[in-house]
N, C-alpha and C. Protein backbone atom coordinates (compact mmCIF):
# COMPACT_ATOMS: atom_id res chain seq x y z
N UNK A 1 12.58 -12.16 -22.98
CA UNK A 1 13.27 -10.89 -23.01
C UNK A 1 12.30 -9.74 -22.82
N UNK A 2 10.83 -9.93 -23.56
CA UNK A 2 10.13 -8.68 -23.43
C UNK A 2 9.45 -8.59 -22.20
N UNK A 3 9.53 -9.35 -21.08
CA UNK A 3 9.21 -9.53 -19.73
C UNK A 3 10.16 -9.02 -18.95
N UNK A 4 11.40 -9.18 -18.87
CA UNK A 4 12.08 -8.50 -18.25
C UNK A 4 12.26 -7.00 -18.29
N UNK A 5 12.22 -6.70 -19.79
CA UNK A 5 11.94 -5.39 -20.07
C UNK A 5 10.82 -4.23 -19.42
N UNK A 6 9.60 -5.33 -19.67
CA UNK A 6 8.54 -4.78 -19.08
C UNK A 6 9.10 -4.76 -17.17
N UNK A 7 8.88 -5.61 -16.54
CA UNK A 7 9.53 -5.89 -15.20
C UNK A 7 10.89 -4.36 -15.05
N UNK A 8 11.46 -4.47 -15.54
CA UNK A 8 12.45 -3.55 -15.44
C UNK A 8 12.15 -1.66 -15.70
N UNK A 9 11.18 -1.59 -16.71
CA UNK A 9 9.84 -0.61 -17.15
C UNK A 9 9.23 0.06 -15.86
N UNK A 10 8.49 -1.28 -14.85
CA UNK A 10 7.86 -1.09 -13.77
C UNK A 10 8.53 -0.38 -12.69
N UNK A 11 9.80 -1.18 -12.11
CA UNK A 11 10.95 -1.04 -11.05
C UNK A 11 11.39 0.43 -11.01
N UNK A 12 11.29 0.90 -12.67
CA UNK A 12 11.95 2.01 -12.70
C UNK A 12 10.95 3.56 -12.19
N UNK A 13 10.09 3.16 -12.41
CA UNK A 13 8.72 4.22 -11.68
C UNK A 13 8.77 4.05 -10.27
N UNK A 14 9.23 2.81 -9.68
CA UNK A 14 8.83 2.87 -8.02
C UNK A 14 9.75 3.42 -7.38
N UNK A 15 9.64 4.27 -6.12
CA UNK A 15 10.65 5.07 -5.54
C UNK A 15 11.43 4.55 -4.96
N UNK A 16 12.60 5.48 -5.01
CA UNK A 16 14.03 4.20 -4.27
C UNK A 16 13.81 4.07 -3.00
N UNK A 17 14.15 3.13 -2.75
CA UNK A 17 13.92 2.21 -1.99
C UNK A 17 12.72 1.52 -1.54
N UNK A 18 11.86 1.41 -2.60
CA UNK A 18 10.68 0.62 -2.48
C UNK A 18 11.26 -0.64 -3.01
N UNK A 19 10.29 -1.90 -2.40
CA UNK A 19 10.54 -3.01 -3.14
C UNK A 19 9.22 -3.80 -3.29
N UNK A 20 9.11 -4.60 -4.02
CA UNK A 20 8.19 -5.53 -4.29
C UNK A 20 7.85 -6.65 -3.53
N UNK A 21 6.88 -6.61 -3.47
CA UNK A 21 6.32 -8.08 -2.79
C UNK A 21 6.26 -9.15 -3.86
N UNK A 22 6.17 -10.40 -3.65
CA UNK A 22 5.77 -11.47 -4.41
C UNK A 22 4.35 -11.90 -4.43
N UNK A 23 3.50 -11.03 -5.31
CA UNK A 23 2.02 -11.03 -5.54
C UNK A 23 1.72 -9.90 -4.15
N UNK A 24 -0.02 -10.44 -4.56
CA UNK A 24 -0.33 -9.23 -3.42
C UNK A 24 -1.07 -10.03 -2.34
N UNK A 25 -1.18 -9.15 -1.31
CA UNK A 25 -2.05 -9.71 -0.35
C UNK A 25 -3.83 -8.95 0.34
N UNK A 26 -5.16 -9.20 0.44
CA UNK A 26 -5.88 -8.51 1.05
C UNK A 26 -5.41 -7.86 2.52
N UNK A 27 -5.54 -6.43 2.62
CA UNK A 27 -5.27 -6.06 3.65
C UNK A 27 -6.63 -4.87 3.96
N UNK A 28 -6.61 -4.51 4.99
CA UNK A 28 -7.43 -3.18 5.43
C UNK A 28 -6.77 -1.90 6.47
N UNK A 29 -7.68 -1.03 6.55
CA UNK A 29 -6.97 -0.14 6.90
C UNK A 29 -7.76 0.14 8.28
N UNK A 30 -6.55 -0.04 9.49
CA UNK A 30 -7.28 -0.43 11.00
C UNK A 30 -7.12 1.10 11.57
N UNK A 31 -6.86 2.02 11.64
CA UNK A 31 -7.04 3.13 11.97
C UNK A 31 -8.06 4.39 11.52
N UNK A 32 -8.95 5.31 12.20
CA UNK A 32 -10.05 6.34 11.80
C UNK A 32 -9.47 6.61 10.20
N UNK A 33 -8.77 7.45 9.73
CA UNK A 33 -8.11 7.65 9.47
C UNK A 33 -6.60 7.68 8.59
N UNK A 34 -6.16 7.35 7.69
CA UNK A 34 -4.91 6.54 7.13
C UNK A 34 -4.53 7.55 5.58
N UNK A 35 -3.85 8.70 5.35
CA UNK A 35 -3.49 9.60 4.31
C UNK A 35 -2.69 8.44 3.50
N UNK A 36 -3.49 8.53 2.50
CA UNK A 36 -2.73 7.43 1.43
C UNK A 36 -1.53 8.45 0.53
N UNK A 37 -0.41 8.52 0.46
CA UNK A 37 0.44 9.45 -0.48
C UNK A 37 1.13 8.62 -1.58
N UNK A 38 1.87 9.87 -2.54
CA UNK A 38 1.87 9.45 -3.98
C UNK A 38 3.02 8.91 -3.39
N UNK A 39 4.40 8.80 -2.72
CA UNK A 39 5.02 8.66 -2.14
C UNK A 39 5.45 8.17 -1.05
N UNK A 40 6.45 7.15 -0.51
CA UNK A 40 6.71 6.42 0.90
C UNK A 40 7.18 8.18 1.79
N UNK A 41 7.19 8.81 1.83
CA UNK A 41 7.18 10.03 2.44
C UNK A 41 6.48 10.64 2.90
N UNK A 42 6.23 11.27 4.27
CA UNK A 42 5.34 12.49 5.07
C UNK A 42 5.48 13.37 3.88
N UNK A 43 6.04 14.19 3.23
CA UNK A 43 6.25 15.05 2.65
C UNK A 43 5.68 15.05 1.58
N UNK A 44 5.59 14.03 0.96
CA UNK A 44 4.50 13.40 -0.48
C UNK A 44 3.32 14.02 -0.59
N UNK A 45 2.95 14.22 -1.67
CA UNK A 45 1.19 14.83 -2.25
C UNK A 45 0.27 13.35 -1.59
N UNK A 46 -0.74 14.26 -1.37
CA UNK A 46 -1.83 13.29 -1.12
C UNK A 46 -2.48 12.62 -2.59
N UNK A 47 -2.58 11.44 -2.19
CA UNK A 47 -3.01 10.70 -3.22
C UNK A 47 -4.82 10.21 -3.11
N UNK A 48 -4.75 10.18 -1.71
CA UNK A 48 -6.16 9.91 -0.96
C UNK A 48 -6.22 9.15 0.38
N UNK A 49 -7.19 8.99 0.69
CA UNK A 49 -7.48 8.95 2.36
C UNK A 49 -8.50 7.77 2.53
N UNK A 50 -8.08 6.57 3.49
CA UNK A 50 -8.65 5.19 3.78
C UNK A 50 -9.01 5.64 5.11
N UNK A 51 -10.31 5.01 4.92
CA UNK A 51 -11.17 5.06 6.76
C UNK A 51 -11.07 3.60 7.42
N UNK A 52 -11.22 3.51 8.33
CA UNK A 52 -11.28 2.33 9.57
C UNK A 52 -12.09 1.05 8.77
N UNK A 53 -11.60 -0.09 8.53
CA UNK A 53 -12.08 -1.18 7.87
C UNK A 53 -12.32 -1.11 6.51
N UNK A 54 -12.21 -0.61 5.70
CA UNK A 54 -12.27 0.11 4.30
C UNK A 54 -10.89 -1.15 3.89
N UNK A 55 -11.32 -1.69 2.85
CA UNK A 55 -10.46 -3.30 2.10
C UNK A 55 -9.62 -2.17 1.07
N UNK A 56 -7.62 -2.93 1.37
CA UNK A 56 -7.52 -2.68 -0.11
C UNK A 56 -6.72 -3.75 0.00
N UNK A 57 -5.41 -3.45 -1.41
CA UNK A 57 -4.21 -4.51 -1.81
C UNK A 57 -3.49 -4.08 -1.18
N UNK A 58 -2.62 -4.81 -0.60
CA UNK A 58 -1.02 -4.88 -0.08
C UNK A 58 -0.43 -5.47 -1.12
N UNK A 59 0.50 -4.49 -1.52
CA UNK A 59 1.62 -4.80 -2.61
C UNK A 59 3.10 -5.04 -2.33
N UNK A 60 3.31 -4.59 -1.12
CA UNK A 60 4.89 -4.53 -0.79
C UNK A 60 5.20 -3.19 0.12
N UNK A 61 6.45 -3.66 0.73
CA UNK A 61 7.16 -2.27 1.55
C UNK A 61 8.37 -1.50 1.03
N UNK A 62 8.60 -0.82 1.57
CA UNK A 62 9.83 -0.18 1.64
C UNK A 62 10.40 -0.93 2.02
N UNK A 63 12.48 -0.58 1.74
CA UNK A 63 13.45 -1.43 2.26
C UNK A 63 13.20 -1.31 3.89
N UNK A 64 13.22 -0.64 4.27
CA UNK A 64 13.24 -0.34 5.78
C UNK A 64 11.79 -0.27 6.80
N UNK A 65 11.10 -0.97 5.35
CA UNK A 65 9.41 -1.31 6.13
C UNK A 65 8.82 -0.42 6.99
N UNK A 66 8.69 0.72 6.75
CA UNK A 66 8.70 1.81 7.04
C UNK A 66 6.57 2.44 6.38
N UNK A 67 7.05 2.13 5.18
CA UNK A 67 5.87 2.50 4.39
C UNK A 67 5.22 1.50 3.54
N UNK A 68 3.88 1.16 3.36
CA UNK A 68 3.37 0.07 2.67
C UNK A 68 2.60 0.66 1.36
N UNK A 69 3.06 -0.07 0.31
CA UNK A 69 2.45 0.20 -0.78
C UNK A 69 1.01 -0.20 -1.07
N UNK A 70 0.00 0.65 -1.59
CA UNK A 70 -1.37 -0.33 -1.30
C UNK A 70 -1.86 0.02 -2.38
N UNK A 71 -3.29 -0.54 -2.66
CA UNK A 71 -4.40 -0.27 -3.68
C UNK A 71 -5.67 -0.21 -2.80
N UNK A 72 -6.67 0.59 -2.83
CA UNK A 72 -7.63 0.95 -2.63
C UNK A 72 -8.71 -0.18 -2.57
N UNK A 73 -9.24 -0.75 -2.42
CA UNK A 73 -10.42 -1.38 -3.29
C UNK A 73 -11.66 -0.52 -3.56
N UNK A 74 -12.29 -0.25 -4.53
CA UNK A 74 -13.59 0.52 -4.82
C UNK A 74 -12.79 1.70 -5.69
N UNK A 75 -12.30 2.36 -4.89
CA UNK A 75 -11.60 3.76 -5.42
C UNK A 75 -10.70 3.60 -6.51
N UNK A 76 -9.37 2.68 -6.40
CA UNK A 76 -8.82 2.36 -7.25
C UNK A 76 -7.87 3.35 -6.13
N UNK A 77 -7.84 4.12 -5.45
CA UNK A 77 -6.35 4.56 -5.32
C UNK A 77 -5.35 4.28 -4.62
N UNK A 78 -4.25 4.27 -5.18
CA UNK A 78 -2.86 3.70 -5.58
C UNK A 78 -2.01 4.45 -5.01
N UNK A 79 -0.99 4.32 -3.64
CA UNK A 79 -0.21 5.33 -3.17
C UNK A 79 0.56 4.08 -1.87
N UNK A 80 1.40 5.14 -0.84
CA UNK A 80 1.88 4.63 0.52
C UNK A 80 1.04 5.25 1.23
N UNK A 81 1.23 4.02 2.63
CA UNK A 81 0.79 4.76 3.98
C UNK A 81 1.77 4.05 5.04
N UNK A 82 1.71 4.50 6.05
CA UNK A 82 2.72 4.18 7.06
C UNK A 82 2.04 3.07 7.42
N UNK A 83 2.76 1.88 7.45
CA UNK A 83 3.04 0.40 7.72
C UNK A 83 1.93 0.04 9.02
N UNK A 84 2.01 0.67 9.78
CA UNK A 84 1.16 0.75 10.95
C UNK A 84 -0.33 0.80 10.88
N UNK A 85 -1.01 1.43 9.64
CA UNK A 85 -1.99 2.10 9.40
C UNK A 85 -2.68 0.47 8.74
N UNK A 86 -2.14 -0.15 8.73
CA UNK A 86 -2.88 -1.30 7.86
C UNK A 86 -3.16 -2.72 8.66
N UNK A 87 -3.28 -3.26 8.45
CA UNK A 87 -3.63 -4.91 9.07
C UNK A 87 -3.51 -6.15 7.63
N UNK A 88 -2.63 -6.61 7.24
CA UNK A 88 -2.62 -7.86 6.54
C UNK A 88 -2.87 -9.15 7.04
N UNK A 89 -3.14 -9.23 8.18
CA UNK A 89 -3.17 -10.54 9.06
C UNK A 89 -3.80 -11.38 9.23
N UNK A 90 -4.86 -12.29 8.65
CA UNK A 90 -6.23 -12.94 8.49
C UNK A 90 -7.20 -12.78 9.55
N UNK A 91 -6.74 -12.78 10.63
CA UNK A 91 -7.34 -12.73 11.94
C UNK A 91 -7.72 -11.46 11.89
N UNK A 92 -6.90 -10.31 11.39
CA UNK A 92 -6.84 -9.17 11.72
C UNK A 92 -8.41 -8.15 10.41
N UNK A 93 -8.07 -8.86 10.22
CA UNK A 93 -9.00 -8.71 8.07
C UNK A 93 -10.40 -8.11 8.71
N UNK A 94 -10.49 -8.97 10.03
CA UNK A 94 -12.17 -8.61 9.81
C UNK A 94 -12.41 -7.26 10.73
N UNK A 95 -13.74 -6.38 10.17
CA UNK A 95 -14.39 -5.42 10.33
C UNK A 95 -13.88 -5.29 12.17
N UNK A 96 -13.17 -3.77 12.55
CA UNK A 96 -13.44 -3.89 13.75
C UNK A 96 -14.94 -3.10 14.75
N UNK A 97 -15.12 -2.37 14.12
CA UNK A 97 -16.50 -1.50 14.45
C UNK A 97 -17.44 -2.29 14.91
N UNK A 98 -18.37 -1.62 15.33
CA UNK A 98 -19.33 -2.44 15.96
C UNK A 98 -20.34 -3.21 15.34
């Protein structure tokens, strides 16, 4: 019971229409560039900003996969970026720079 509670605790902070993934996955961030926000929204506060090959977590999308929820690695920061901006793909994982 106190798991669901907690679980239900969590759900209720994430914005509608976000959803959860089942665990997380290593991902990076394949563009110069990538505005991490507090929010699946253009309109959202900045939360912080991922450069080209820079590792974080993939946590899950939006219903409409639109926006990806992530974690930072190093920084710790915790926000969306547009779905596009990332690479989860194993093949895709490694460093593209020179």
């Amino acid at each position: 019971m106190t798991v669901g509670v907690v679980v239900l605790a969590v759900l209720a902070t994430w914005p509608a229409g976000a959803v959860a993934a089942a665990g997380e996955k290593p991902c990076r961030i394949n563009t110069d560039t990538a505005i991490i926000r507090k929010q699946p929204s253009k309109a959202a506060a900045k939360a912080g900003i991922g450069y080209r090959d820079q590792r974080c977590r993939f946590h899950g999308y939006t219903r409409d996969v639109a926006w990806a929820h992530i974690t930072m690695k190093g920084s710790g920061v915790d926000g969306w970026v547009d779905r596009a901006l990332i690479s989860t793909a194993k093949e895709q994982l490694a460093p593209t720079g020179p």
